[in-house]
Structure formats: structure tokens, C-alpha cells
Protein backbone atom coordinates (compact mmCIF):
# COMPACT_ATOMS: atom_id res chain seq x y z
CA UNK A 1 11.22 47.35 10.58
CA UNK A 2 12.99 45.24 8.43
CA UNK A 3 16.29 43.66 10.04
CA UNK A 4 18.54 42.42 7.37
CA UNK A 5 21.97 40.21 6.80
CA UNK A 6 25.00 41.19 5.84
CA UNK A 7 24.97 38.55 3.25
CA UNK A 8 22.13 40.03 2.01
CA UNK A 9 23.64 43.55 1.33
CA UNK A 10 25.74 41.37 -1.13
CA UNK A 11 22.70 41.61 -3.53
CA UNK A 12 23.60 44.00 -6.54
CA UNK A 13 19.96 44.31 -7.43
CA UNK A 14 19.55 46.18 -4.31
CA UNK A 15 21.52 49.00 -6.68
CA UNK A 16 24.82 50.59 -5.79
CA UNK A 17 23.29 52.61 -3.02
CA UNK A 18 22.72 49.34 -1.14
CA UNK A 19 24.33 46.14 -2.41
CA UNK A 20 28.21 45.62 -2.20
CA UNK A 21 29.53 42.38 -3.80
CA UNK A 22 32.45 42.59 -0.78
CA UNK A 23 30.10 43.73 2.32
CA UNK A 24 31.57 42.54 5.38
CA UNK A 25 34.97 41.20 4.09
CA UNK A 26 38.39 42.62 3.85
CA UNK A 27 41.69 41.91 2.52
CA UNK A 28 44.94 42.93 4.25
CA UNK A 29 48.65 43.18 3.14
CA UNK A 30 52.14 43.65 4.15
CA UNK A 31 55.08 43.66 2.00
CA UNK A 32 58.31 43.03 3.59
CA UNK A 33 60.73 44.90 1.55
CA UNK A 34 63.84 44.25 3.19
CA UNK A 35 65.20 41.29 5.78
CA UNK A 36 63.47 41.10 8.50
CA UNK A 37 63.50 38.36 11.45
CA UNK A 38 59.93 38.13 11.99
CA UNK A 39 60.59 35.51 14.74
CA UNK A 40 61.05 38.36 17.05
CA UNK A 41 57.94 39.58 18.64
CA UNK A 42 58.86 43.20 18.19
CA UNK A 43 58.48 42.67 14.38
CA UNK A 44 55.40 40.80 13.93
CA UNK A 45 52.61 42.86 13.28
CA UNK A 46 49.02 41.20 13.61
CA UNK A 47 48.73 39.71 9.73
CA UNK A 48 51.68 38.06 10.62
CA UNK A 49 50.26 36.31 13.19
CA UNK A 50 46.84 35.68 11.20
CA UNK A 51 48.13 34.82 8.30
CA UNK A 52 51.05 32.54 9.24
CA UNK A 53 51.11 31.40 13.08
CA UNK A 54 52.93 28.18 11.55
CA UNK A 55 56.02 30.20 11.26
CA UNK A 56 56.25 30.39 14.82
CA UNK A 57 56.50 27.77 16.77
CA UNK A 58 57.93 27.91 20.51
CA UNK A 59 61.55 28.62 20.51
CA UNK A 60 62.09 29.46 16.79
CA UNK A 61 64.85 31.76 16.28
CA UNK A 62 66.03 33.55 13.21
CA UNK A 63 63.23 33.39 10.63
CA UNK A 64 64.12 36.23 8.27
CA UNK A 65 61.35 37.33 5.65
CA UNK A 66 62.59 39.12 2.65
CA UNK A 67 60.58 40.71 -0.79
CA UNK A 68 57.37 38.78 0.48
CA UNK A 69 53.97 39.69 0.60
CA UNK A 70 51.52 37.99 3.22
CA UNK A 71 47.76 38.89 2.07
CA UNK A 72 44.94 37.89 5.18
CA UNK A 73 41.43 38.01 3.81
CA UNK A 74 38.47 37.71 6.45
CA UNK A 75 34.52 37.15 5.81
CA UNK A 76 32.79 38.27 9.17
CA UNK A 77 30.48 35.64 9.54
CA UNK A 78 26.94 36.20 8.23
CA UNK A 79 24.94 37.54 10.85
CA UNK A 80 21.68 39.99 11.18
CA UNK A 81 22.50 43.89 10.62
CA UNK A 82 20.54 46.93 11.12
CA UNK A 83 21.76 50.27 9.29
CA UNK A 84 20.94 53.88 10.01
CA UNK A 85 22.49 56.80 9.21
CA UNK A 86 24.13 59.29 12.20
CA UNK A 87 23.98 62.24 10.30
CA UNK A 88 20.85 63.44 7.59
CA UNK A 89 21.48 63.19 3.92
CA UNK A 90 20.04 64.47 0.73
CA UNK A 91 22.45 62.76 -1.27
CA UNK A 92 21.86 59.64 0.36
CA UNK A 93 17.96 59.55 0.00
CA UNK A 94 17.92 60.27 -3.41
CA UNK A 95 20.52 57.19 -4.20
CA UNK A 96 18.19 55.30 -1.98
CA UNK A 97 15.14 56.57 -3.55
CA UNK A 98 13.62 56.93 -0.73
CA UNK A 99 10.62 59.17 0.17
CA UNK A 100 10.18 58.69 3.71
CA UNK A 101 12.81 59.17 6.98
CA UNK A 102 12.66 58.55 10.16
CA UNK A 103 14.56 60.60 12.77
CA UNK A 104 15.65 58.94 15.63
CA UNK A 105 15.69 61.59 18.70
CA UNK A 106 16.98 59.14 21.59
CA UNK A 107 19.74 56.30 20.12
CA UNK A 108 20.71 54.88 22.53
CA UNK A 109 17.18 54.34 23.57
CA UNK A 110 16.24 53.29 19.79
CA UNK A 111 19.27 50.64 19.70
CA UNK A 112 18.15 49.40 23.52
CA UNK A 113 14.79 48.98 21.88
CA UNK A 114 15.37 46.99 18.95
CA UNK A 115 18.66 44.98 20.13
CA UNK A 116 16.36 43.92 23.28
CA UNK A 117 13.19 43.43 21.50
CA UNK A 118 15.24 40.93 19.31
CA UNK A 119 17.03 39.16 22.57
CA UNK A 120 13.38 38.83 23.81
CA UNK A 121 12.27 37.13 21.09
CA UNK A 122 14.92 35.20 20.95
CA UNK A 123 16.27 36.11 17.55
CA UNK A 124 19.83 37.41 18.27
CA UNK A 125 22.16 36.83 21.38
CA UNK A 126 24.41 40.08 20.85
CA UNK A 127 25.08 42.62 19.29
CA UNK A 128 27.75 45.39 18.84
CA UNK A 129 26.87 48.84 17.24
CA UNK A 130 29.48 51.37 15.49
CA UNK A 131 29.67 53.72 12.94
CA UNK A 132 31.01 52.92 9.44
CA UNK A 133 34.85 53.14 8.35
CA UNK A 134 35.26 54.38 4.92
CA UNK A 135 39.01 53.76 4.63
CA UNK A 136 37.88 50.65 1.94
CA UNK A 137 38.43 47.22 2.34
CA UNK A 138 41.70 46.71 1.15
CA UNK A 139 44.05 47.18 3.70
CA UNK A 140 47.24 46.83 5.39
CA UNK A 141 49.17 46.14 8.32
CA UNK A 142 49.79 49.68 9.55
CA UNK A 143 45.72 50.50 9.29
CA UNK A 144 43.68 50.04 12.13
CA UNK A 145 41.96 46.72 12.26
CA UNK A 146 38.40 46.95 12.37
CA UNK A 147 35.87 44.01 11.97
CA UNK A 148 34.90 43.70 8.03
CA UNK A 149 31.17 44.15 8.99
CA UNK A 150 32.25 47.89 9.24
CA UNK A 151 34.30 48.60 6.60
CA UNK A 152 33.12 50.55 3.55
CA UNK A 153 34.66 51.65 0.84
CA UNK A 154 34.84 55.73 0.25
CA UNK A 155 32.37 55.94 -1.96
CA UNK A 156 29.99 55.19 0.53
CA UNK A 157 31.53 57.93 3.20
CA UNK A 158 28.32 60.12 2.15
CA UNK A 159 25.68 57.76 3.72
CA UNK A 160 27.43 58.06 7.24
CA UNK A 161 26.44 54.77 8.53
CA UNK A 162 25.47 53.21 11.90
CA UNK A 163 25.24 49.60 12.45
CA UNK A 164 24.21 47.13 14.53
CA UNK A 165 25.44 43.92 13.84
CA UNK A 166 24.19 41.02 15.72
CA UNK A 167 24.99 37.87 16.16
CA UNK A 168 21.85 34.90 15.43
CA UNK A 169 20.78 32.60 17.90
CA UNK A 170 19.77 30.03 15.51
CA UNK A 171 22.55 28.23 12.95
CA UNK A 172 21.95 27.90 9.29
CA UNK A 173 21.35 30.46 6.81
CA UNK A 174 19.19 33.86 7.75
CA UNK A 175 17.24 35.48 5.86
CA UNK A 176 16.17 39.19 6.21
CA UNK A 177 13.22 39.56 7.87
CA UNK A 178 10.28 42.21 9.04
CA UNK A 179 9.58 42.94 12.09
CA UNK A 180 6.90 45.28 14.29
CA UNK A 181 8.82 46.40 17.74
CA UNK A 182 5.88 49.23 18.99
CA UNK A 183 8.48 49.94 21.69
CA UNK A 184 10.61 51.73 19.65
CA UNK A 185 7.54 54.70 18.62
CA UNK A 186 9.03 56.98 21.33
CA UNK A 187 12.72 56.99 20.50
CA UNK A 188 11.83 57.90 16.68
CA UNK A 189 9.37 60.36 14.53
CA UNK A 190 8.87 60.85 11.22
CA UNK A 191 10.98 63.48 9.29
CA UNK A 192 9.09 66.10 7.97
């Protein structure tokens, strides 16, 4: 299996199938329109608080915001990443060029398998697995935050990605890697 990085889905000669210049960052606005007194709890949303926590300090009163645009970008931090697809497609192999699939008939036995065969070995500490959002990158304050590591833009929404992202035990910079894990034959088959 090969277990790579979400820097290394950066890569653009991986082809547009594969490598995104922005994988696993985002960039999130709000526009403030009209005075507002963003002191008040009630109207602070959460790139408010990201993006300018200075603005608030204990007891501040009275802090009105008007025709200004906060902007938060975020860069999950590099870590490993394994991607699957939850749902078969043509479309998808054929951007891949792929000639080979392999259907996994037990995930949550398949992600046990490969997250704990990587804890075992003392590669990664944790992991968290999820399926892709396609809303894009660019965001703002009203969308649902979601770590970067899963965002996608729509042109992407065909491949219906699964990931597990997980977090290195060792600092420094990772590299993608192979790996055999013989444990993980009886969740998967071949695709006929």
C-alpha cells in the first residue's frame, strides 16, 4: 500500500486527477457590510475570533466593524493521508488511469487494519477518517468549518473521497511511503 502526505498531493505532476496546488488549505471570508459591534459575543462568528482575537480583550465594549473584510487562511499541518473512494467510479479510474481496483467489503475493518498496523509500527499516533467536502476551499463565515485536509474543490465531487488523515509520530518532513500490512487481505478483494 502506499500511504502518502498531504503535501505530497501538492505535486502537479501527479496530473489533475491527483495533485492540487491548494490540498489541505483553505481560505475564509466575511464582509461586514454594515456597523456592527463585534465586541458582543452574539456577533462574532468563528473567523472573527481566528482571525483577530486582539480585538478583544477582557472588558472591551463598543468595537464597531464597518465595510471590512477579515480573510483567515489555514494550512492543516502536513501529515500522512490515505485516500479511497466510498462509492465506484468509471470516471474516476479513467482520470486516474488506473487498471486495477480494489473493493473494500468490510471498512471499518480495512481502516482498523491499516490505522493500527501503522500505530504498531509506530508510524502515526492518530488518525481521523471522513469523507471529502466538495464545497471548494474558498469559504466563508456562514459555511460549515471543516478541517482543510477535507476540503475539495467541485471538480473533484466525482471521485467521492474517503480519507484518513493521520497524524506522524516522528517531526520533520515525511515522505510518502510503501507499505505491506497482510492483515488487511480479508477486509478487501480485487474488483473484477
Amino acid at each position: 500500500m502506499r500511504i502518502g502526505t498531504l503535501a505530497s498531493y501538492r505535486a502537479a505532476e501527479l496530473g489533475p486527477a491527483i495533485g492540487d496546488a491548494r490540498e489541505g488549505e483553505s481560505q475564509t471570508e466575511q464582509f461586514i457590510e454594515q456597523p456592527l459591534d463585534i465586541s458582543r459575543p452574539e456577533n462574532r462568528s468563528w473567523v472573527l475570533e481566528k482571525v483577530a482575537p486582539f480585538l478583544f480583550p477582557p472588558g472591551s465594549y463598543n468595537i464597531i466593524a464597518d465595510r471590512c473584510l477579515f480573510t483567515l487562511q489555514e494550512a492543516d499541518a502536513d501529515s500522512f493521508i490515505y485516500c479511497m473512494s466510498h462509492r465506484f467510479s468509471g470516471r474516476a479510474m479513467r482520470e486516474f488511469r488506473a487498471d486495477a481496483c480494489v473493493q473494500v467489503d468490510d471498512p471499518r475493518g480495512f481502516i482498523e487494519a491499516l490505522v493500527g498496523g501503522l500505530v504498531d509500527r509506530a508510524v502515526v499516533s492518530e488518525s481521523i477518517v471522513g469523507p471529502c467536502d466538495y464545497t471548494g476551499r474558498d469559504r466563508n463565515e456562514k459555511m460549515h468549518r471543516i478541517s482543510p485536509a477535507f476540503l475539495k474543490d467541485a471538480g473533484y465531487a466525482y471521485q467521492h473521497e474517503l480519507r484518513i488523515v493521520m497524524k506522524p509520530v516522528k517531526a520533520g518532513p515525511l515522505e510518502p511511503f510503501l507499505i505491506s500490512l497482510p492483515e488487511i487481505r480479508r477486509y478487501c478483494r480485487l474488483r473484477p
